[in-house]
PDB file of N, CA and C in Angstrom:
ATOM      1  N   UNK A   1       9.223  -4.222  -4.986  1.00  0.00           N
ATOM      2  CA  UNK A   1       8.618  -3.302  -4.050  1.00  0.00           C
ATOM      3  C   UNK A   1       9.345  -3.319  -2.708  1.00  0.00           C
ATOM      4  N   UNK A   2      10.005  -4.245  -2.122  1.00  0.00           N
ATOM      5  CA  UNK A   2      10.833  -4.216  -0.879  1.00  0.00           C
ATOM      6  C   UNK A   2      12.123  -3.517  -1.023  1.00  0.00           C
ATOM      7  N   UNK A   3      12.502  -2.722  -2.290  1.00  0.00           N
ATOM      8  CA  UNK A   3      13.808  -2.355  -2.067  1.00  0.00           C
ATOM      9  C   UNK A   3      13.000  -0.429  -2.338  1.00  0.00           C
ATOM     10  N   UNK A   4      11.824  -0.321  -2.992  1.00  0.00           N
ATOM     11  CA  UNK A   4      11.023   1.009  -2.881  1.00  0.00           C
ATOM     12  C   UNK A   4      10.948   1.724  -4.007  1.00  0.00           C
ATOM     13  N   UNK A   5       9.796   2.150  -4.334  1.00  0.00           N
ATOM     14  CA  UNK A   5       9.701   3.117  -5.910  1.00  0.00           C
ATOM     15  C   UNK A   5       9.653   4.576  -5.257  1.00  0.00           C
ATOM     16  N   UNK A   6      10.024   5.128  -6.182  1.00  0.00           N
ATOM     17  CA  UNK A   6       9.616   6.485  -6.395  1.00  0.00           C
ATOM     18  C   UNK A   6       8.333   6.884  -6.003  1.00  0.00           C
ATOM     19  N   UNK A   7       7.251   7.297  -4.949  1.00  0.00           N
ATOM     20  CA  UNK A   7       5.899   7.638  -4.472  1.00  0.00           C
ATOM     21  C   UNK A   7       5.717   8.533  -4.599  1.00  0.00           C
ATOM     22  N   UNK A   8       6.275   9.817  -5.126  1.00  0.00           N
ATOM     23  CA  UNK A   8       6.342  11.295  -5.010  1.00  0.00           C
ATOM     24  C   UNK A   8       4.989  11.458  -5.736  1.00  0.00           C
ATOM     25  N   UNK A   9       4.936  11.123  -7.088  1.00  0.00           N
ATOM     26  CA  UNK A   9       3.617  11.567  -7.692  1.00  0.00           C
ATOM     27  C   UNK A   9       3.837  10.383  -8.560  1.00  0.00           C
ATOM     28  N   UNK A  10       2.298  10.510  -9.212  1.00  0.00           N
ATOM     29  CA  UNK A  10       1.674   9.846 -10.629  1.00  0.00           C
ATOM     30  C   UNK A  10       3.100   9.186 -11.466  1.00  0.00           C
ATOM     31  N   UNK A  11       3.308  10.179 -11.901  1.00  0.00           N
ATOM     32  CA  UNK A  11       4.571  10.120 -12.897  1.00  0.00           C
ATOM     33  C   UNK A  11       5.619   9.232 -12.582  1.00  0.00           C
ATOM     34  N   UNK A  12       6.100   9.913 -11.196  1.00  0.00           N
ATOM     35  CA  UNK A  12       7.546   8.657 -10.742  1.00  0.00           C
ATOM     36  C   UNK A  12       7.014   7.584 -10.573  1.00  0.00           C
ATOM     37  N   UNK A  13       5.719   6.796 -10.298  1.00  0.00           N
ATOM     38  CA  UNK A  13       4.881   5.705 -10.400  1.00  0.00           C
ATOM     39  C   UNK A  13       5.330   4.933 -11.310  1.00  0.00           C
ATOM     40  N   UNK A  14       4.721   5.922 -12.395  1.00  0.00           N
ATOM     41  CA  UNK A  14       4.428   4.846 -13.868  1.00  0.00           C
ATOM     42  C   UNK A  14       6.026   4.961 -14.490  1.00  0.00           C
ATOM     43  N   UNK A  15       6.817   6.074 -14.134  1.00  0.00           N
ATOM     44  CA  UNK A  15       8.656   5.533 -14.683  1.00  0.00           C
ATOM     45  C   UNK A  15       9.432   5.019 -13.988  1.00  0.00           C
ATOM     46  N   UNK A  16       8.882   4.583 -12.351  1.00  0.00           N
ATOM     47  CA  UNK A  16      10.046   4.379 -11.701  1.00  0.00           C
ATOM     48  C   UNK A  16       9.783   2.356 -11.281  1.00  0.00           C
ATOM     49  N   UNK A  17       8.903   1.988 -12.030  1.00  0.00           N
ATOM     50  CA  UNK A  17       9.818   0.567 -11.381  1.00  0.00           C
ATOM     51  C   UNK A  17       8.261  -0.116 -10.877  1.00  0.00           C
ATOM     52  N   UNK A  18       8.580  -1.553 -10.736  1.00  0.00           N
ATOM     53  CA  UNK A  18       7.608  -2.574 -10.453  1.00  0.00           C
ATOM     54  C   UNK A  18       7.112  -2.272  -8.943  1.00  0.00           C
ATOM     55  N   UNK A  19       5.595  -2.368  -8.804  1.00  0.00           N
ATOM     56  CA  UNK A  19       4.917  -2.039  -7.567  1.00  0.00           C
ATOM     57  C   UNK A  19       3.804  -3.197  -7.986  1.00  0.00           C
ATOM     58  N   UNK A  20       2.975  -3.759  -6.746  1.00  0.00           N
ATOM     59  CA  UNK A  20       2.076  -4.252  -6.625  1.00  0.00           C
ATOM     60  C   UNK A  20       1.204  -3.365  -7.028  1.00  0.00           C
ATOM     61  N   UNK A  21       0.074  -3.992  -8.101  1.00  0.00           N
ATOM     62  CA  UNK A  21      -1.132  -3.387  -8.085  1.00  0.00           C
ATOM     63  C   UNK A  21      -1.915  -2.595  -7.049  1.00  0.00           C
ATOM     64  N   UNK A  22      -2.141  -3.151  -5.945  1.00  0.00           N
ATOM     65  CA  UNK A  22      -3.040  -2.991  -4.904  1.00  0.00           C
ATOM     66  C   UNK A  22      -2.208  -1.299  -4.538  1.00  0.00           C
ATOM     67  N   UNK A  23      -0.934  -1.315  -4.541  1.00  0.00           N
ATOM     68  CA  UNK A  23       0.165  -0.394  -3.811  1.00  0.00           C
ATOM     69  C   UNK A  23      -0.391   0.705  -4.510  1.00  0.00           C
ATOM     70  N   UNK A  24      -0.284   0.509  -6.164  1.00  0.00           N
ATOM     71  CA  UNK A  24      -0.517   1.627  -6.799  1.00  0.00           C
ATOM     72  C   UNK A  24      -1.285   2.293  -6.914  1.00  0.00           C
ATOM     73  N   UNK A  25      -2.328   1.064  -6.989  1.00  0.00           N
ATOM     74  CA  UNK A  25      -3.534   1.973  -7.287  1.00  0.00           C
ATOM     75  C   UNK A  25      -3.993   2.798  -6.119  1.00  0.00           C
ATOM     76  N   UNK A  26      -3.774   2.636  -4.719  1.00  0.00           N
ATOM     77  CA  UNK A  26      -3.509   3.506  -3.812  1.00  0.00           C
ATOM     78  C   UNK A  26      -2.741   4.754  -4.293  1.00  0.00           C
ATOM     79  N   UNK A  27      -1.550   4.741  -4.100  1.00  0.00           N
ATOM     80  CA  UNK A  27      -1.044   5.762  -4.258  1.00  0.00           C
ATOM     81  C   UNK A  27      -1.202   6.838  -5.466  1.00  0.00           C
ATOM     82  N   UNK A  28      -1.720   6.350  -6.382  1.00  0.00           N
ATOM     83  CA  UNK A  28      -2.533   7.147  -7.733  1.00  0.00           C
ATOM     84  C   UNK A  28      -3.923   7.445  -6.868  1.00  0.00           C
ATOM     85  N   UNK A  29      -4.655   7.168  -5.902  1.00  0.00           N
ATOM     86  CA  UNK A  29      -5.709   7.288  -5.529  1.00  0.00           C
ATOM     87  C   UNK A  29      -4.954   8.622  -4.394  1.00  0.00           C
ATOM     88  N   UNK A  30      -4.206   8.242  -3.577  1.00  0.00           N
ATOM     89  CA  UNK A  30      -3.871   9.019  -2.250  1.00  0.00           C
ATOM     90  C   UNK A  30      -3.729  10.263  -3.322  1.00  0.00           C
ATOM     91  N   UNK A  31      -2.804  10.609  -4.628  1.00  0.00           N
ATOM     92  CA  UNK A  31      -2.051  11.328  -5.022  1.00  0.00           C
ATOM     93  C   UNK A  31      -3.174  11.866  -6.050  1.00  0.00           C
ATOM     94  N   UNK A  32      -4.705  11.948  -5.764  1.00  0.00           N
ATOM     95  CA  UNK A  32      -5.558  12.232  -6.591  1.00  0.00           C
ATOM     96  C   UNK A  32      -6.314  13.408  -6.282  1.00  0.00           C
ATOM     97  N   UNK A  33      -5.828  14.037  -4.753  1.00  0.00           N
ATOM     98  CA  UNK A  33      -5.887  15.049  -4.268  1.00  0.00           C
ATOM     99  C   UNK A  33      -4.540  16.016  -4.078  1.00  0.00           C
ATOM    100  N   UNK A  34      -4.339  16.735  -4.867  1.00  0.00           N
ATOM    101  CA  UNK A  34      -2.786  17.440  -4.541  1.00  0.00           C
ATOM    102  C   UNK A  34      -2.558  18.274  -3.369  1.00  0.00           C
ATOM    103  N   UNK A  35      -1.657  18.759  -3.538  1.00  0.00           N
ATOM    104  CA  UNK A  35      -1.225  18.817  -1.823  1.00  0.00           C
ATOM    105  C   UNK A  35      -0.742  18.218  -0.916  1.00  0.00           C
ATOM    106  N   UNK A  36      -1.449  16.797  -1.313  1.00  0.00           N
ATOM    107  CA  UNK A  36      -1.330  15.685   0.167  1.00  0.00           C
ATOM    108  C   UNK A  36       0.591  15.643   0.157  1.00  0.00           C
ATOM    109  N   UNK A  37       1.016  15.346   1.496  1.00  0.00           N
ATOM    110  CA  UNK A  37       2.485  14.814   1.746  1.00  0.00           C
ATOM    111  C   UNK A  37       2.336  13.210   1.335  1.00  0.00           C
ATOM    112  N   UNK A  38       3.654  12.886   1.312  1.00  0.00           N
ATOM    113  CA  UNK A  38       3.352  11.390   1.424  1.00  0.00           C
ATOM    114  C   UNK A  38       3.758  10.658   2.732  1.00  0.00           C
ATOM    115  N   UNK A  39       4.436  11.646   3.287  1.00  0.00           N
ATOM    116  CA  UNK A  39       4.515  11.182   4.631  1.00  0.00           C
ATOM    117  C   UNK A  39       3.168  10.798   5.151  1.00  0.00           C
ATOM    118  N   UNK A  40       1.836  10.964   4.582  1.00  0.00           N
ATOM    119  CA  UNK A  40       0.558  10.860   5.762  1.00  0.00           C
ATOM    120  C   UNK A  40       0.253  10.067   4.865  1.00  0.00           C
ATOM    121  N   UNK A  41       1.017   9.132   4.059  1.00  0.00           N
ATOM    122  CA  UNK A  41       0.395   8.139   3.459  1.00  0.00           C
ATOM    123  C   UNK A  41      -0.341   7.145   4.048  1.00  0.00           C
ATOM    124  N   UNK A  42       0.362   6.529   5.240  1.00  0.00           N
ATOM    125  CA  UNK A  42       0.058   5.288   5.901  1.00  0.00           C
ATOM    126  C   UNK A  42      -0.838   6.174   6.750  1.00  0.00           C
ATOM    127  N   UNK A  43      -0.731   6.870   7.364  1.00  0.00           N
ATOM    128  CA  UNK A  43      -1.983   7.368   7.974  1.00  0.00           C
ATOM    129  C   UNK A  43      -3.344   7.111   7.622  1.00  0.00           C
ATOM    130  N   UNK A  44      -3.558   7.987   5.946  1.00  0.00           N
ATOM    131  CA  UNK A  44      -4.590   7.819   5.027  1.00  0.00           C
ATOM    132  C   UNK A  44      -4.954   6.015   4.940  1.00  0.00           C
ATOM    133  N   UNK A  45      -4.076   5.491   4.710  1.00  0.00           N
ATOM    134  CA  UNK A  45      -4.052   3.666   4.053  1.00  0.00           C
ATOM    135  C   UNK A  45      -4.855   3.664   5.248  1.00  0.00           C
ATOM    136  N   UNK A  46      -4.045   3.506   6.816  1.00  0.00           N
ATOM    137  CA  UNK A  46      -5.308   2.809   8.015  1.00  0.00           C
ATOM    138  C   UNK A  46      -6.677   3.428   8.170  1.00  0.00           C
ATOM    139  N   UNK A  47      -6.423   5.518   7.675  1.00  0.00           N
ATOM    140  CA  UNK A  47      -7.990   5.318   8.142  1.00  0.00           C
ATOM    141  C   UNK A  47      -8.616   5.398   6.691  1.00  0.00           C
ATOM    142  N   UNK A  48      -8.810   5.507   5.816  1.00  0.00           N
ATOM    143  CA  UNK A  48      -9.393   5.601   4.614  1.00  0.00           C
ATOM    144  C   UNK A  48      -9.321   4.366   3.977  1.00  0.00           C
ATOM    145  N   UNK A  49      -8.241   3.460   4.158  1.00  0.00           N
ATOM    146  CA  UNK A  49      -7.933   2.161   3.254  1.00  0.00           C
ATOM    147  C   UNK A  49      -7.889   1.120   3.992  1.00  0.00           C
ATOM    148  N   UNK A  50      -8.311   0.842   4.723  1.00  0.00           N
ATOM    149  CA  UNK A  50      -8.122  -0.525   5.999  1.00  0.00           C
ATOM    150  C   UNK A  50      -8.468  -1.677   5.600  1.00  0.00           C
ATOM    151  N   UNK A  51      -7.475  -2.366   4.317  1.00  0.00           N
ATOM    152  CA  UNK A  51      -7.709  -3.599   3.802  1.00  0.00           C
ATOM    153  C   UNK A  51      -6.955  -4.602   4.280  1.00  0.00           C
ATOM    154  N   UNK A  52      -7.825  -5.537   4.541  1.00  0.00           N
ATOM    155  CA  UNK A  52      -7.516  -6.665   5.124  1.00  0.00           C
ATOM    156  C   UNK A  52      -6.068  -7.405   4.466  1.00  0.00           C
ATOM    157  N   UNK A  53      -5.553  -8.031   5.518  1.00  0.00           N
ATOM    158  CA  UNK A  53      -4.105  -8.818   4.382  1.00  0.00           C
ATOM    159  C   UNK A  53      -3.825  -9.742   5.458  1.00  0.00           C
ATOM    160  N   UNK A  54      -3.658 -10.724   4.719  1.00  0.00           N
ATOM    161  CA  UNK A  54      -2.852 -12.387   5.690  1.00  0.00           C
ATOM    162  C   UNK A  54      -1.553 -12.173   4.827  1.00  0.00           C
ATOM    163  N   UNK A  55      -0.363 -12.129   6.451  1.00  0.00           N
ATOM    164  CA  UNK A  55       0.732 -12.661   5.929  1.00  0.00           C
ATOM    165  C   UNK A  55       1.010 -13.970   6.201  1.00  0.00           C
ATOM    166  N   UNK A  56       1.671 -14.495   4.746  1.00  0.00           N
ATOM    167  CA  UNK A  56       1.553 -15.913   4.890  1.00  0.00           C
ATOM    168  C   UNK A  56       2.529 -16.787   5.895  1.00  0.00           C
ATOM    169  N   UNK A  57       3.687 -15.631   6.025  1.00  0.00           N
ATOM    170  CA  UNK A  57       4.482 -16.129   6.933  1.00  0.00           C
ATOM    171  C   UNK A  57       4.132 -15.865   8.602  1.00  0.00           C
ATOM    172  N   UNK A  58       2.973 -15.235   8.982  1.00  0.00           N
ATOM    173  CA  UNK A  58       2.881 -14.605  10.464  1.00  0.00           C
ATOM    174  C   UNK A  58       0.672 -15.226   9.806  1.00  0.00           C
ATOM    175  N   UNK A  59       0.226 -15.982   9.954  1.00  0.00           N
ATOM    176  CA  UNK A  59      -0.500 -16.134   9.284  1.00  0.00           C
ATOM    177  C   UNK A  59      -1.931 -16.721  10.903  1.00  0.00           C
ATOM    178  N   UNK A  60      -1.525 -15.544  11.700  1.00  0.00           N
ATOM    179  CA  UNK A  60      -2.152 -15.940  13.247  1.00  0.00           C
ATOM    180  C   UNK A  60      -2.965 -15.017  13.405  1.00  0.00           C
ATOM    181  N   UNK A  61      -2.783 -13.761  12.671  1.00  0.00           N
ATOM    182  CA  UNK A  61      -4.025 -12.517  12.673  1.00  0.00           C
ATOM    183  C   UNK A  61      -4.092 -11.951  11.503  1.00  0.00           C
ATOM    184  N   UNK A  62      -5.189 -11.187  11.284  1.00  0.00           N
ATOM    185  CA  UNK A  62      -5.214 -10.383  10.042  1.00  0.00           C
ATOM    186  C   UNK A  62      -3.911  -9.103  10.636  1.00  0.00           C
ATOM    187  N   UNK A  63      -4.186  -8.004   9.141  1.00  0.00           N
ATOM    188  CA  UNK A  63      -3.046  -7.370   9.464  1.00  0.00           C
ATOM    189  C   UNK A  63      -3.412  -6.209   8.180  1.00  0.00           C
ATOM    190  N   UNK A  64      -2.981  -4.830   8.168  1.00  0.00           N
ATOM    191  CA  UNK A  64      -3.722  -3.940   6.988  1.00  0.00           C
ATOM    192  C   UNK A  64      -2.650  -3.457   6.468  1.00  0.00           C
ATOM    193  N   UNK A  65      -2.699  -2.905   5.169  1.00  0.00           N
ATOM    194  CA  UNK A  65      -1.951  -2.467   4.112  1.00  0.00           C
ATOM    195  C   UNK A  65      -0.638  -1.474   4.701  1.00  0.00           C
ATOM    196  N   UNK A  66      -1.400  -0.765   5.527  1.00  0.00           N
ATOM    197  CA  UNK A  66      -0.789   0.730   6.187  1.00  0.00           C
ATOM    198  C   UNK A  66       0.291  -0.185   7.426  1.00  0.00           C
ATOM    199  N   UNK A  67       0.038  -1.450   7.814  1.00  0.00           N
ATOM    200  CA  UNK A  67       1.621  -2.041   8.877  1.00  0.00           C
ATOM    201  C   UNK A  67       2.625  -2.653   7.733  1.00  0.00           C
ATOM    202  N   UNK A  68       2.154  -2.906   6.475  1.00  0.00           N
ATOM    203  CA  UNK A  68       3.105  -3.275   5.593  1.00  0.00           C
ATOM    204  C   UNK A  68       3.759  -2.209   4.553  1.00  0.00           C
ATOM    205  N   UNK A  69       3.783  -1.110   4.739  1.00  0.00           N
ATOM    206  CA  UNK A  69       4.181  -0.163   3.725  1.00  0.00           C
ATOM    207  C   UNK A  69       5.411   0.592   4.760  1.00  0.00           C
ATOM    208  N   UNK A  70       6.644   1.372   4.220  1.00  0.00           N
ATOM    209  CA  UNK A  70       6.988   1.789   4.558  1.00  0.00           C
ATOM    210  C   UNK A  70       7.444   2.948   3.798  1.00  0.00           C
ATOM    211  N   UNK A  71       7.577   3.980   4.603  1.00  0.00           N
ATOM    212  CA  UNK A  71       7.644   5.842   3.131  1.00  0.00           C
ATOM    213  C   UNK A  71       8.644   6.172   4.726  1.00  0.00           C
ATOM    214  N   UNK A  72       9.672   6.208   3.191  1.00  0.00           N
ATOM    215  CA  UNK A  72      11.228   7.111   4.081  1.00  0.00           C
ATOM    216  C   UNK A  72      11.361   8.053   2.794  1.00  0.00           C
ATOM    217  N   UNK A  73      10.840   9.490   3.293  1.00  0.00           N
ATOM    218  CA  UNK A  73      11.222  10.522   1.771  1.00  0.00           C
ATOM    219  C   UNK A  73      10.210  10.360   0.677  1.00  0.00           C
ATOM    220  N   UNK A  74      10.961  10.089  -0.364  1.00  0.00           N
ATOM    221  CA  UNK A  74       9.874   9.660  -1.456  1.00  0.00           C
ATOM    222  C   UNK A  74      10.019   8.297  -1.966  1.00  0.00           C
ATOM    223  N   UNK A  75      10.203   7.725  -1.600  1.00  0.00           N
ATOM    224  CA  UNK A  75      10.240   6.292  -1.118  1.00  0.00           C
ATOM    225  C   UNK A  75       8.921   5.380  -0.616  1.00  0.00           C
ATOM    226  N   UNK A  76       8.271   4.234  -1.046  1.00  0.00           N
ATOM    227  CA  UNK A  76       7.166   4.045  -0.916  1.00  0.00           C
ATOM    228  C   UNK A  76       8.191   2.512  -0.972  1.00  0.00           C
ATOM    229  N   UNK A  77       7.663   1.412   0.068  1.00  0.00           N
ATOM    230  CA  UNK A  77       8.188  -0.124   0.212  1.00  0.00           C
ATOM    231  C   UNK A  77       7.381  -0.968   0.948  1.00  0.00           C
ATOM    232  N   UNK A  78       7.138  -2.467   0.442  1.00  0.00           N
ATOM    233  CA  UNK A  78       6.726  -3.254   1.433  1.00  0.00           C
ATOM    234  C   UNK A  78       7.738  -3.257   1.941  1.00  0.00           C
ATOM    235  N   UNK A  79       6.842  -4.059   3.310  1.00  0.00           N
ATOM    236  CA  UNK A  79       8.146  -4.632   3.929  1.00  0.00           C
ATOM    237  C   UNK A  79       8.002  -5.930   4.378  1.00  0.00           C
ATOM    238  N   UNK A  80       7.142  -6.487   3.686  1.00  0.00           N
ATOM    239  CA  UNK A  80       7.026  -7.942   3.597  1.00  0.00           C
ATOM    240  C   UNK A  80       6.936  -8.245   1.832  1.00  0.00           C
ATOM    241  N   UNK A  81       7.333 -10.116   1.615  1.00  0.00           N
ATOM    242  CA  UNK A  81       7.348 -10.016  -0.106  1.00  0.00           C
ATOM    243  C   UNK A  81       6.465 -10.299  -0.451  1.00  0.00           C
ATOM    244  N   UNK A  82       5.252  -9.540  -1.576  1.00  0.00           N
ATOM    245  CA  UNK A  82       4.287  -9.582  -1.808  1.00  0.00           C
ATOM    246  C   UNK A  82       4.033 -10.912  -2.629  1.00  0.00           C
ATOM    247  N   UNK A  83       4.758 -11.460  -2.717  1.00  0.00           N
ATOM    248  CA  UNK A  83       4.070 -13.057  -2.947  1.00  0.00           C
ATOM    249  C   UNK A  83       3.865 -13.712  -1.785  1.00  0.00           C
ATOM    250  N   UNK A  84       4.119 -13.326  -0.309  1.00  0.00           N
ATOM    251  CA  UNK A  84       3.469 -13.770   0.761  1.00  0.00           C
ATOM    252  C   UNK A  84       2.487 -12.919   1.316  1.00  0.00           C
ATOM    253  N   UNK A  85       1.471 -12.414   0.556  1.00  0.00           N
ATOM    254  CA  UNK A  85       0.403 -11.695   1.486  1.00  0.00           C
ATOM    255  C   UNK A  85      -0.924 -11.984   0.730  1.00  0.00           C
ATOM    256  N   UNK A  86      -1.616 -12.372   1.098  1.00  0.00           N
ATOM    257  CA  UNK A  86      -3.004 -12.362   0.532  1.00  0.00           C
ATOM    258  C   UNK A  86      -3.875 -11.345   1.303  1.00  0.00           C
ATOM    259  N   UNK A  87      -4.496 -10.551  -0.161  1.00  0.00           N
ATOM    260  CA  UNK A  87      -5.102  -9.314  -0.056  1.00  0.00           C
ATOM    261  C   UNK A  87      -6.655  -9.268   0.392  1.00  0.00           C
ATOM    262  N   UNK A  88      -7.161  -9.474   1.047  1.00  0.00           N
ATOM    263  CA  UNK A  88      -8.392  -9.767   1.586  1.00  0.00           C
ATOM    264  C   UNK A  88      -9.332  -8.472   0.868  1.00  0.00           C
ATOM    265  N   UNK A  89     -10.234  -8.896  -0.009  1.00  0.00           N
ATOM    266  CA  UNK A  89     -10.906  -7.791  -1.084  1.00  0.00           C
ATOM    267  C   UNK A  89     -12.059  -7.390  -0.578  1.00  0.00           C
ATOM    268  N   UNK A  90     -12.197  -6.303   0.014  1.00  0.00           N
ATOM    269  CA  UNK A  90     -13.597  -5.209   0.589  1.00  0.00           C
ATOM    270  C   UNK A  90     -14.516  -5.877  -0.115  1.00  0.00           C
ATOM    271  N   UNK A  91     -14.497  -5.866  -0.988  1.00  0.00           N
ATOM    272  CA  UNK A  91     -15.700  -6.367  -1.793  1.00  0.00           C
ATOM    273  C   UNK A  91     -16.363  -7.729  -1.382  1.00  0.00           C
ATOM    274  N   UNK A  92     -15.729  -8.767  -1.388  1.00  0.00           N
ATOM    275  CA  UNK A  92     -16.076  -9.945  -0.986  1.00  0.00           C
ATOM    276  C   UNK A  92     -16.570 -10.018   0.848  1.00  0.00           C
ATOM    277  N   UNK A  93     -16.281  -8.898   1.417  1.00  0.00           N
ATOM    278  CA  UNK A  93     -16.496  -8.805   2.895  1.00  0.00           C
ATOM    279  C   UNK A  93     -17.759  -8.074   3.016  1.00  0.00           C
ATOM    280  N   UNK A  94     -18.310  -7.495   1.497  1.00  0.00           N
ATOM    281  CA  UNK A  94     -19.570  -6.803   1.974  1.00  0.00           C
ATOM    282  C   UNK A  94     -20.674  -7.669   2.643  1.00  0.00           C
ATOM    283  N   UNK A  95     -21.461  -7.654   3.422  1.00  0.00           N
ATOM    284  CA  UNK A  95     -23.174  -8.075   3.362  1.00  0.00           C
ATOM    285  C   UNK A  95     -22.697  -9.678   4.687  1.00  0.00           C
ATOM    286  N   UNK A  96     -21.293  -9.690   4.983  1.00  0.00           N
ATOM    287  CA  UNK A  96     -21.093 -10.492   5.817  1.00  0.00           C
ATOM    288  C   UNK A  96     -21.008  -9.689   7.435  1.00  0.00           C
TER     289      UNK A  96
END
């Protein structure tokens, strides 16, 4: 995922190459309304998707999905390596 898949649609997803779960299932979610650009991806991620993430290497504040993604074109990339981020799950944050 740090060197970037194909984000254009569904399709270049599932033929173009290894992505984090969490990434995808976003972007099959963002790409579940047509029309959308993907340029307003990270837009959508902070205000619609604002999931928590510790990077393990900067590990002094939280930090959300949408400061770790980067979309140049159709191009979708971390930019940190997703074996250093722990994904902080909405779910487990409910009722706290």
């Amino acid at each position: 995922t740090l060197t970037g898949v194909d984000g254009s649609t569904v399709a270049a997803l599932e033929e173009g190459g290894v992505v984090i779960p969490k990434l995808f299932r976003r972007l099959v979610e963002f790409h579940g309304n047509p029309g959308r650009d993907l340029a307003d991806f990270n837009h959508w991620l902070a205000t619609d998707k604002p999931e928590q993430i510790v990077d393990l290497d900067d590990n002094t504040n939280f930090t959300h999905l949408d400061n770790l993604v980067e979309v140049t074109g159709d191009q979708v990339r971390l930019t940190r390596p997703a074996h250093r981020l722990v994904i902080i799950s909405a779910k487990g944050r409910q009722g706290r």
